[in-house]
Protein backbone atom coordinates (compact mmCIF):
# COMPACT_ATOMS: atom_id res chain seq x y z
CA UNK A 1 0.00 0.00 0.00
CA UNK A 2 3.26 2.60 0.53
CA UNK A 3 4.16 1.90 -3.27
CA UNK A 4 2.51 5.46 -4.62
CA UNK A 5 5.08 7.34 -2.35
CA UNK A 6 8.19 4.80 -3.22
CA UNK A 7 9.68 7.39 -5.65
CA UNK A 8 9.64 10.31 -2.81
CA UNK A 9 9.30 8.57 0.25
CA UNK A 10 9.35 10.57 3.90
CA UNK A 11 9.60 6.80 5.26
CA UNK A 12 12.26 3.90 5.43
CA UNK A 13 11.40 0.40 4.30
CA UNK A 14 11.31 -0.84 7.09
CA UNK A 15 8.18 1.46 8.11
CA UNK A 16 6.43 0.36 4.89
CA UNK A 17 6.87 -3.14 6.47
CA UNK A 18 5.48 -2.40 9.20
CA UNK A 19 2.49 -0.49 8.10
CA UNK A 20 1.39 -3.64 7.01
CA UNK A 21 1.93 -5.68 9.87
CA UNK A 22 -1.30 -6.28 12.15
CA UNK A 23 0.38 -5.77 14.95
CA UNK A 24 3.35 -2.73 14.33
CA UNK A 25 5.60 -1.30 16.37
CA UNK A 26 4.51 2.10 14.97
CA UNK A 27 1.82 2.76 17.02
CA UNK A 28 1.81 -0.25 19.06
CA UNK A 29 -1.80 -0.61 17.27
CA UNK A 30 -3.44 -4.33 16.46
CA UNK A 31 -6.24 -3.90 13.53
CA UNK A 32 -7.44 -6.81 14.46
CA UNK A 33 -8.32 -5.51 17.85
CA UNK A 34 -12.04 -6.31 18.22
CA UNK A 35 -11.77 -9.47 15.91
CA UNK A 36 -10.22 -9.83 12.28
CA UNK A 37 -10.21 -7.03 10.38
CA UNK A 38 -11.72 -7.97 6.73
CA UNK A 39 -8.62 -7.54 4.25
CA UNK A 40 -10.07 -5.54 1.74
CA UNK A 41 -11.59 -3.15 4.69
CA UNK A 42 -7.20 -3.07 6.19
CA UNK A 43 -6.26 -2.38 3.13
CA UNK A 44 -7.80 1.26 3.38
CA UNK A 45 -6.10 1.65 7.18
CA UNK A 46 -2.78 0.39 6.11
CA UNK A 47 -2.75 3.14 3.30
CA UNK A 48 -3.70 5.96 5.47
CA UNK A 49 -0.64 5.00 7.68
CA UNK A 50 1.48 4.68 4.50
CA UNK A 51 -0.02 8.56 3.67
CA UNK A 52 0.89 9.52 7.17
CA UNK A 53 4.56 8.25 7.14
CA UNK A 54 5.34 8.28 3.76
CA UNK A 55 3.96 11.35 2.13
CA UNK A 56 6.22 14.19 1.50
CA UNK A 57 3.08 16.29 0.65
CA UNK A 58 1.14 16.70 3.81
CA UNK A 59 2.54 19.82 5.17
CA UNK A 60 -0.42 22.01 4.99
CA UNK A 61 -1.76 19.55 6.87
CA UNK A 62 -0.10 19.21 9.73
CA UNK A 63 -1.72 20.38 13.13
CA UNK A 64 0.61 20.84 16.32
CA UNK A 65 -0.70 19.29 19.19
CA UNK A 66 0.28 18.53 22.98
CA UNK A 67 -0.13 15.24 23.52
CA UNK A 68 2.28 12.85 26.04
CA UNK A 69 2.50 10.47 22.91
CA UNK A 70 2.65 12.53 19.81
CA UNK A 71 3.22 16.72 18.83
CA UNK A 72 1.62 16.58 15.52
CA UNK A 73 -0.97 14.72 13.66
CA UNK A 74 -2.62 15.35 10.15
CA UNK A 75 -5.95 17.02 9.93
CA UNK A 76 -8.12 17.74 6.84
CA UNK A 77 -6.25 16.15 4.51
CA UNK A 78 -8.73 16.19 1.38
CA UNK A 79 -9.83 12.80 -0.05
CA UNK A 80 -10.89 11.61 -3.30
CA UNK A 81 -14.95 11.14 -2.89
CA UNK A 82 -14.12 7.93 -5.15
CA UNK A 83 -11.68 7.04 -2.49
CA UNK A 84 -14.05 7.67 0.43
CA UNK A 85 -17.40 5.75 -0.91
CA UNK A 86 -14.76 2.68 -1.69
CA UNK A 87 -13.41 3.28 1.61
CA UNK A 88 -16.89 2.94 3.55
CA UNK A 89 -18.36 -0.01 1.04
CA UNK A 90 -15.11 -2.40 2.11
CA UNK A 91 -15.43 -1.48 5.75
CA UNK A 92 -19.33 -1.68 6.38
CA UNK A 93 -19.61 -4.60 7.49
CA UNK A 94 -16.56 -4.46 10.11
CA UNK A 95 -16.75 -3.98 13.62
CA UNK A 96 -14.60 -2.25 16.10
CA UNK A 97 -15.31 -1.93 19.81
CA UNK A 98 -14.12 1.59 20.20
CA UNK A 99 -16.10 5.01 19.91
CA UNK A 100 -12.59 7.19 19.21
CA UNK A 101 -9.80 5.40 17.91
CA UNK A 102 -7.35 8.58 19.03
CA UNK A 103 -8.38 8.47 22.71
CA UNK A 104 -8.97 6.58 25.69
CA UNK A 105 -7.02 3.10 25.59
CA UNK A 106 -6.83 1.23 28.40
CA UNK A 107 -2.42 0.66 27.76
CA UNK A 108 -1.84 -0.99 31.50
CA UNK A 109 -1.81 -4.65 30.00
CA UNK A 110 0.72 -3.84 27.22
């Protein structure tokens, strides 16, 4: 999924790798974290991580914020509406068990 920014990269390899891993070091983040993730609904998620470490393009973009375990993130980064309505028709039928994915994890068991 990190192959459209392979010619201008802002990432290593190795972070492409591990995009695409279910469970990554880069966020310490499991997709399949409320039961298996369908693999054309990941596909979607493992791009947007590949657009967030990858792209050299995002710099209007970036927000500053104050958080204990990042100082930036990306906000309003337009998306194709083709790219969108794909987006939502492969990941319908999934299931997570989390209201806000950037908030409120219970870390204390690893």
């Amino acid at each position: 999924q990190c192959a459209l920014w392979k010619e201008n990269a802002c990432c290593t390899a190795n972070t492409s790798v591990e995009a695409h891993q279910d469970q990554s070091y880069l966020y310490n983040f499991n997709w399949d974290h409320c039961g298996a993730m369908p693999e054309k609904c990941k596909r979607h998620f493992i791009q947007d991580t590949c657009l967030y470490e990858c792209s050299p393009n995002l710099g209007p973009w970036i927000d500053q914020v104050d958080n204990s375990w990042r100082k930036e993130r990306i906000l309003h980064v337009p998306l194709c509406r083709e790219d969108c309505e794909q987006w939502w028709e492969d990941c319908q039928d999934a299931v997570t068990c989390k209201v806000n994915w950037h908030k409120g994890w219970n870390w204390t068991s690893g």
